[in-house]
C-alpha atoms as a PDB file:
ATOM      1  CA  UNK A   1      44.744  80.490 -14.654  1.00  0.00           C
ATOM      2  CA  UNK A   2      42.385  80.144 -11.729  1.00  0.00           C
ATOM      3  CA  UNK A   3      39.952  82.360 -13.361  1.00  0.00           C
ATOM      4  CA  UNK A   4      40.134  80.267 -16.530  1.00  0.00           C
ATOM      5  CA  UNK A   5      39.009  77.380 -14.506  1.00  0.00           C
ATOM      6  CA  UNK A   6      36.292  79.282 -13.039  1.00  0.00           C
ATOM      7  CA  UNK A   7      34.771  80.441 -16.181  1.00  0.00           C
ATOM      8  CA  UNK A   8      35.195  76.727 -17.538  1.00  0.00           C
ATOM      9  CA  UNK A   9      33.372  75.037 -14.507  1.00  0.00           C
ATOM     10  CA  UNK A  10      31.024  78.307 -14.822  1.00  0.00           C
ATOM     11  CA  UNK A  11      30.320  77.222 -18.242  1.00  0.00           C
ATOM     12  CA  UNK A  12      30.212  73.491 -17.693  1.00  0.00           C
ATOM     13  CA  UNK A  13      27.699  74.333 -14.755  1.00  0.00           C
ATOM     14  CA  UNK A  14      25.320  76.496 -17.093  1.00  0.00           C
ATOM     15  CA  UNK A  15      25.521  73.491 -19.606  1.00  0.00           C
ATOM     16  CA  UNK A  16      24.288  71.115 -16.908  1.00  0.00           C
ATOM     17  CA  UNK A  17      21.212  73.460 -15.801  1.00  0.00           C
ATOM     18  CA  UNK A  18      20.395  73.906 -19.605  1.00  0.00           C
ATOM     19  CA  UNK A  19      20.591  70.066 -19.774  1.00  0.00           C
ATOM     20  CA  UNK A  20      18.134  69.787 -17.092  1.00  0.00           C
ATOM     21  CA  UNK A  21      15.669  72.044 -18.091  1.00  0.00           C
ATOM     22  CA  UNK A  22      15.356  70.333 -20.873  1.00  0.00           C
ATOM     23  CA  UNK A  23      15.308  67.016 -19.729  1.00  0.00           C
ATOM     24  CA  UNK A  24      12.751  68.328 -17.701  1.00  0.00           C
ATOM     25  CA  UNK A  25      10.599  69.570 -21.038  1.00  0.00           C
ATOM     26  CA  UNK A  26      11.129  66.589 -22.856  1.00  0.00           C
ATOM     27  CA  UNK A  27       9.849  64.190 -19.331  1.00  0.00           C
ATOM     28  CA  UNK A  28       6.901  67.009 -18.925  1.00  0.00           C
ATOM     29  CA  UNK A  29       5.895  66.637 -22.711  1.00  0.00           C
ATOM     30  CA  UNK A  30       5.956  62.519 -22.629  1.00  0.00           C
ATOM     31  CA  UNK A  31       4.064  62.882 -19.423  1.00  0.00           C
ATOM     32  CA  UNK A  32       1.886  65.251 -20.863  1.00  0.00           C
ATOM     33  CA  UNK A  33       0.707  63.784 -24.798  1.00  0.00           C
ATOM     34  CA  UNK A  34       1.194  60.201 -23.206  1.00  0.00           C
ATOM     35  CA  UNK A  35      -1.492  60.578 -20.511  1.00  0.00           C
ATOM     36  CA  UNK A  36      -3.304  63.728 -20.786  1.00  0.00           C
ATOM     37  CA  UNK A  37      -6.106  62.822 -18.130  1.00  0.00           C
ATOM     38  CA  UNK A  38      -3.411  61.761 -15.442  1.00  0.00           C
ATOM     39  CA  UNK A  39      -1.378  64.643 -15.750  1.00  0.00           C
ATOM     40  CA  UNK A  40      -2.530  67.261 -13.059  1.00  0.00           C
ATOM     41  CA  UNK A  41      -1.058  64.833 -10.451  1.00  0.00           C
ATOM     42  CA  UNK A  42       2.415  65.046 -12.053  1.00  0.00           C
ATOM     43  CA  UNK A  43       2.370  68.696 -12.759  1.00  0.00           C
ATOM     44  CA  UNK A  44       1.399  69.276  -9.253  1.00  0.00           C
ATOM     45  CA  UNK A  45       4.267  67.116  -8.194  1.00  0.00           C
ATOM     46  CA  UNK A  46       6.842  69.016 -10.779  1.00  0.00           C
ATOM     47  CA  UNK A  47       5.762  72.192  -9.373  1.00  0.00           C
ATOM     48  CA  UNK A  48       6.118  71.179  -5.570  1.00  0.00           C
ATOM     49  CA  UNK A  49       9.847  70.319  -6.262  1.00  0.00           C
ATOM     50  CA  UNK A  50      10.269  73.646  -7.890  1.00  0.00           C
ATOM     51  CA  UNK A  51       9.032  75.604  -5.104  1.00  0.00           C
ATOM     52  CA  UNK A  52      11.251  73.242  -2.522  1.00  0.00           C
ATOM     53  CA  UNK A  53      14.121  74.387  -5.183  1.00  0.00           C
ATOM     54  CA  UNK A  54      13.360  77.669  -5.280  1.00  0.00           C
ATOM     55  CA  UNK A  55      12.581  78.158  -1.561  1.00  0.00           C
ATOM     56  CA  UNK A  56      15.611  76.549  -0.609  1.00  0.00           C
ATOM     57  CA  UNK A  57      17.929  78.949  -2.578  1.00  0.00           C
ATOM     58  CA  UNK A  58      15.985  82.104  -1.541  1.00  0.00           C
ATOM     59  CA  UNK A  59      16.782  80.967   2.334  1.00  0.00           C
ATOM     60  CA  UNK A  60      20.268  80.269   1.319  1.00  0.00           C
ATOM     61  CA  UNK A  61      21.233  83.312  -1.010  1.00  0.00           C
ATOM     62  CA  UNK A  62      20.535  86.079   1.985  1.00  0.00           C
ATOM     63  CA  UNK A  63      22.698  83.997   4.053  1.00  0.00           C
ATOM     64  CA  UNK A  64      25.317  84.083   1.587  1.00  0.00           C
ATOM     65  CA  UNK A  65      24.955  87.575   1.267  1.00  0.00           C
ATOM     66  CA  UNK A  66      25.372  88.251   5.274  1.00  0.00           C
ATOM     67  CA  UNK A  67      28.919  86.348   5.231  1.00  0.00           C
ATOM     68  CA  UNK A  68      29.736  88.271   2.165  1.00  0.00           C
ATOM     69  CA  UNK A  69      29.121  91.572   3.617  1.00  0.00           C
ATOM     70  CA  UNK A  70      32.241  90.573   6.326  1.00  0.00           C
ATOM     71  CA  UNK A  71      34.085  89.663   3.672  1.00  0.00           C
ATOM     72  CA  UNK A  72      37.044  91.763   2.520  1.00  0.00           C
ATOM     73  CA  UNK A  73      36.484  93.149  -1.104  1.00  0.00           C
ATOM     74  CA  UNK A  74      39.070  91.664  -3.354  1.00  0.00           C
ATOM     75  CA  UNK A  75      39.616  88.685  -0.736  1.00  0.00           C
ATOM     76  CA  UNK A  76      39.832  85.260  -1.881  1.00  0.00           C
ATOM     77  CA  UNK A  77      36.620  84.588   0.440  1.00  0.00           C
ATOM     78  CA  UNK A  78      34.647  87.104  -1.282  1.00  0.00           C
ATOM     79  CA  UNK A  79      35.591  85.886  -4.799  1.00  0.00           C
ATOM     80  CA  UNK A  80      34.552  82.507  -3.826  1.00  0.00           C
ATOM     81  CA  UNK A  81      31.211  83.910  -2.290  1.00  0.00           C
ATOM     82  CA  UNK A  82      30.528  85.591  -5.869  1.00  0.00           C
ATOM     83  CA  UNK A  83      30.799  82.371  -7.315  1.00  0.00           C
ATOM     84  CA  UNK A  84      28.666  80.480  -5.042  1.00  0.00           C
ATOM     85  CA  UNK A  85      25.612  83.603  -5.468  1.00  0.00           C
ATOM     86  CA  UNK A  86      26.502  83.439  -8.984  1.00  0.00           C
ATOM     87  CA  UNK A  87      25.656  79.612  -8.931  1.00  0.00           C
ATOM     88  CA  UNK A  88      23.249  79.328  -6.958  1.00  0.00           C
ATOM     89  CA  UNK A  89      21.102  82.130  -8.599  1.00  0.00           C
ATOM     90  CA  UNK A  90      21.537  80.488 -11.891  1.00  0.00           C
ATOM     91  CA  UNK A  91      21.492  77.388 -11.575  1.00  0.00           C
ATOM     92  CA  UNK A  92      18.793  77.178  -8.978  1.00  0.00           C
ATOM     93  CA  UNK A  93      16.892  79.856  -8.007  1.00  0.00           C
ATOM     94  CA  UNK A  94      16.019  81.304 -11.509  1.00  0.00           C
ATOM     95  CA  UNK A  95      14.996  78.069 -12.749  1.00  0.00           C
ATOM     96  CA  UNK A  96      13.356  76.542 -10.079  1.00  0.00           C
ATOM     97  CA  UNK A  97      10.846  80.169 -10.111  1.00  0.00           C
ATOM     98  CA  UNK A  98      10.594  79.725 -13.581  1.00  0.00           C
ATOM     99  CA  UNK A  99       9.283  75.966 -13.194  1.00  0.00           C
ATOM    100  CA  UNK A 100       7.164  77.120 -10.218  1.00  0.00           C
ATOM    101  CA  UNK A 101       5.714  79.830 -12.153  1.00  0.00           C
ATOM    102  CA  UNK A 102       4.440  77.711 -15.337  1.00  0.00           C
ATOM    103  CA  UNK A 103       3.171  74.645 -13.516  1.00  0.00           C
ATOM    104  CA  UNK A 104       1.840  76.909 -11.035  1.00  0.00           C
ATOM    105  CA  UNK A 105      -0.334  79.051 -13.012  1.00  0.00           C
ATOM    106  CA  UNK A 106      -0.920  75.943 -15.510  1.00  0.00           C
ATOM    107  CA  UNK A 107      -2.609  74.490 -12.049  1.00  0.00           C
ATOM    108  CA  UNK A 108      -4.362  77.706 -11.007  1.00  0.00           C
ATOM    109  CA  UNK A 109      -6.193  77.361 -14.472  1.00  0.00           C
ATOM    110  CA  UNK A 110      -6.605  73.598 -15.078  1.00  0.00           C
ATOM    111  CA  UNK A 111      -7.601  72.739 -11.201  1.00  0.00           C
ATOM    112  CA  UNK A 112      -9.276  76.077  -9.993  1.00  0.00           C
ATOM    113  CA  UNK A 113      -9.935  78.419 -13.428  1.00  0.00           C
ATOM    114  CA  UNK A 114      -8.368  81.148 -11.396  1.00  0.00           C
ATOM    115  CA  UNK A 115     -11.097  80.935  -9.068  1.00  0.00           C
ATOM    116  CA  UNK A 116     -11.020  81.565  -5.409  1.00  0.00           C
ATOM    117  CA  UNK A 117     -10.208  84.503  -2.669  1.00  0.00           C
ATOM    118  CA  UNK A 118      -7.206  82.167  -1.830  1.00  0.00           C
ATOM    119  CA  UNK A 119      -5.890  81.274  -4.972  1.00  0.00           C
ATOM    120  CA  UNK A 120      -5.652  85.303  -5.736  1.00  0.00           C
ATOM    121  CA  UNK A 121      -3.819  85.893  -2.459  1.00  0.00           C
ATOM    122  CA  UNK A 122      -1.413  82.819  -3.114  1.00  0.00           C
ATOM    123  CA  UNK A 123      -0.370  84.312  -6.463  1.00  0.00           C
ATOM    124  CA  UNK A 124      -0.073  87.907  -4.951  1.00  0.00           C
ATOM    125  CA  UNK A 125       2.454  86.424  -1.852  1.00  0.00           C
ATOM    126  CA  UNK A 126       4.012  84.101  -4.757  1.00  0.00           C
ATOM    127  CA  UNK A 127       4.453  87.765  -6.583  1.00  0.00           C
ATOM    128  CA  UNK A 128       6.062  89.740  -3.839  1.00  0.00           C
ATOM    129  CA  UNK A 129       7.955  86.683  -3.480  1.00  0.00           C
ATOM    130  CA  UNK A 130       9.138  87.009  -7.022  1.00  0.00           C
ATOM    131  CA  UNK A 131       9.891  90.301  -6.385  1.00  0.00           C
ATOM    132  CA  UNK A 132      12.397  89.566  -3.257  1.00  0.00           C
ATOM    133  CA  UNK A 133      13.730  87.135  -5.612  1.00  0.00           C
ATOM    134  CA  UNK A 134      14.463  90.562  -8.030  1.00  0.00           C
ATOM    135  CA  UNK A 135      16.149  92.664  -5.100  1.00  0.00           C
ATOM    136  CA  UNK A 136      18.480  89.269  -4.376  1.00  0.00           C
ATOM    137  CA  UNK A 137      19.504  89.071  -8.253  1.00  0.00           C
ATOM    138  CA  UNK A 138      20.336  93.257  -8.266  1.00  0.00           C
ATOM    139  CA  UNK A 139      22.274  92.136  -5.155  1.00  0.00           C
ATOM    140  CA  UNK A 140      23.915  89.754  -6.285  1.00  0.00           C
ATOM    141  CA  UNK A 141      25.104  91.792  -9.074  1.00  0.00           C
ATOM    142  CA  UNK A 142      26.402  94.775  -6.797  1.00  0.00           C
ATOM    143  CA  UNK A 143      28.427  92.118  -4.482  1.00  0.00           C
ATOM    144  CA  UNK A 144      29.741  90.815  -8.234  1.00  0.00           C
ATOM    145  CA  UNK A 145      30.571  94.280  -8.525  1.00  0.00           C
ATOM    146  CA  UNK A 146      31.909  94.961  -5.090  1.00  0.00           C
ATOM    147  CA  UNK A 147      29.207  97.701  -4.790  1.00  0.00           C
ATOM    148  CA  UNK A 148      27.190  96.108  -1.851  1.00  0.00           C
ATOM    149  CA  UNK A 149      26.341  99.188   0.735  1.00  0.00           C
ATOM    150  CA  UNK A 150      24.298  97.479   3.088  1.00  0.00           C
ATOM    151  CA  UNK A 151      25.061  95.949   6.541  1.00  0.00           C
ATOM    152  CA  UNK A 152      24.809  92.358   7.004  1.00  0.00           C
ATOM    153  CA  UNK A 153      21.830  92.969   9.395  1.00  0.00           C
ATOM    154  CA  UNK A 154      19.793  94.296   6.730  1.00  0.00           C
ATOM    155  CA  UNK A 155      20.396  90.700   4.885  1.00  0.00           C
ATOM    156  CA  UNK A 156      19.850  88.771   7.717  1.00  0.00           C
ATOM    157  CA  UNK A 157      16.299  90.891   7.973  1.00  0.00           C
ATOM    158  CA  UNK A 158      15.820  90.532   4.537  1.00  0.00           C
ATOM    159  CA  UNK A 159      16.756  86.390   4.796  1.00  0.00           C
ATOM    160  CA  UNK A 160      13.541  86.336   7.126  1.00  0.00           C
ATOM    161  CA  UNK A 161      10.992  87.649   4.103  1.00  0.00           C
ATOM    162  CA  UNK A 162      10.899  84.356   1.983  1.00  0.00           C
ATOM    163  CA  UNK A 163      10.124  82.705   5.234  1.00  0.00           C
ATOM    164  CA  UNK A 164       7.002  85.025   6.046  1.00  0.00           C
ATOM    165  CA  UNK A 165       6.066  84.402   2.726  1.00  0.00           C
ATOM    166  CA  UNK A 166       6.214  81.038   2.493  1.00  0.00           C
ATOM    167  CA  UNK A 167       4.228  80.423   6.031  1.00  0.00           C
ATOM    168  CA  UNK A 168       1.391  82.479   4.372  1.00  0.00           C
ATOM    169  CA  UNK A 169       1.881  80.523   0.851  1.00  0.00           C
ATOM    170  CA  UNK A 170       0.849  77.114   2.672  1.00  0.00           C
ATOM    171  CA  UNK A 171      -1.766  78.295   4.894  1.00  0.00           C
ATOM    172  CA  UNK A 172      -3.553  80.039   1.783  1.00  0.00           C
ATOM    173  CA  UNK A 173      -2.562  76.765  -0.335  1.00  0.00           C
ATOM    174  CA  UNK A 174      -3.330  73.986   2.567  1.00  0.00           C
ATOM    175  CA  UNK A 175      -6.361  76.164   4.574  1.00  0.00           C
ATOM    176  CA  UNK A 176      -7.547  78.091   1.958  1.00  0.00           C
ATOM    177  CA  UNK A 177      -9.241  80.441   4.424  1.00  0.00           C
ATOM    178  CA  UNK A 178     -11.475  82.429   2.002  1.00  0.00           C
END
């Protein structure tokens, strides 16, 4: 019974992230055909709250991963921690990179035309980003699987990577230094 539940509310969660994504098309496209010349403002808004989003879960999801790794396999604490990684990735993290992703490159090539020393080392930190983002999704699938084999110092080193990153994403975005 209580895994029926959790594959309902699993389901009824996807159903609300698919229902926001699209709201989110639909409010980009009015945005988008009703005002054409004002959009860059909005888009640059949109993809602000996606990287908040997605930076938020990739601080989280190590953390999750550190109490995890204490937890016994089979416990009722680890089952709920594979829900919450579960979650989390999937309703936040993958979407919110997604978002951050297409507004962000729509804005490297509206506002800049790919131009500038910083704007190439922004994407290149947003890509090994993406990439940490990669390793924490494989994770999250070996915890799923109750194949995790690393100690929960190596997550709590691996929390501090996003953080690195994102220090050096705002300098290159807010500085631009070259």
């Amino acid at each position: 019974m209580a895994q029926m539940n959790n594959t309902n509310s699993t389901g009824q969660a996807m159903m609300r992230m698919i229902s926001g994504i699209a709201v989110l098309i639909v409010f980009t496209a009015l945005l988008y055909f009703a005002a054409p010349d004002s959009f860059y403002p909005w888009a640059k808004a949109i993809h602000i709250l996606a990287v908040i989003s997605w930076m938020a879960g990739m601080l989280y999801l190590p953390r999750l991963l550190v109490y995890h790794t204490d937890a016994e396999k089979g416990s009722v604490q680890s089952e709920t921690f594979k829900v919450m990684e579960r979650r989390l990735l999937r309703g936040i993290i993958n979407p919110a990179m997604i978002v951050t992703w297409v507004f962000g490159l729509w804005l490297a090539w509206k506002g800049f035309g790919f131009q500038g020393g910083w704007l190439h080392a922004k994407i290149g930190a947003v890509l090994l980003l993406s990439a940490v983002h990669g390793y924490l999704a494989g994770a999250v699938r070996k915890f799923a699987e109750d194949r995790n084999e690393k100690p929960a110092r190596h997550w709590r080193m691996v929390n501090e990577i996003p953080t690195l990153l994102m220090i050096a994403i705002v300098i290159l975005v807010v500085v631009k230094p070259f």
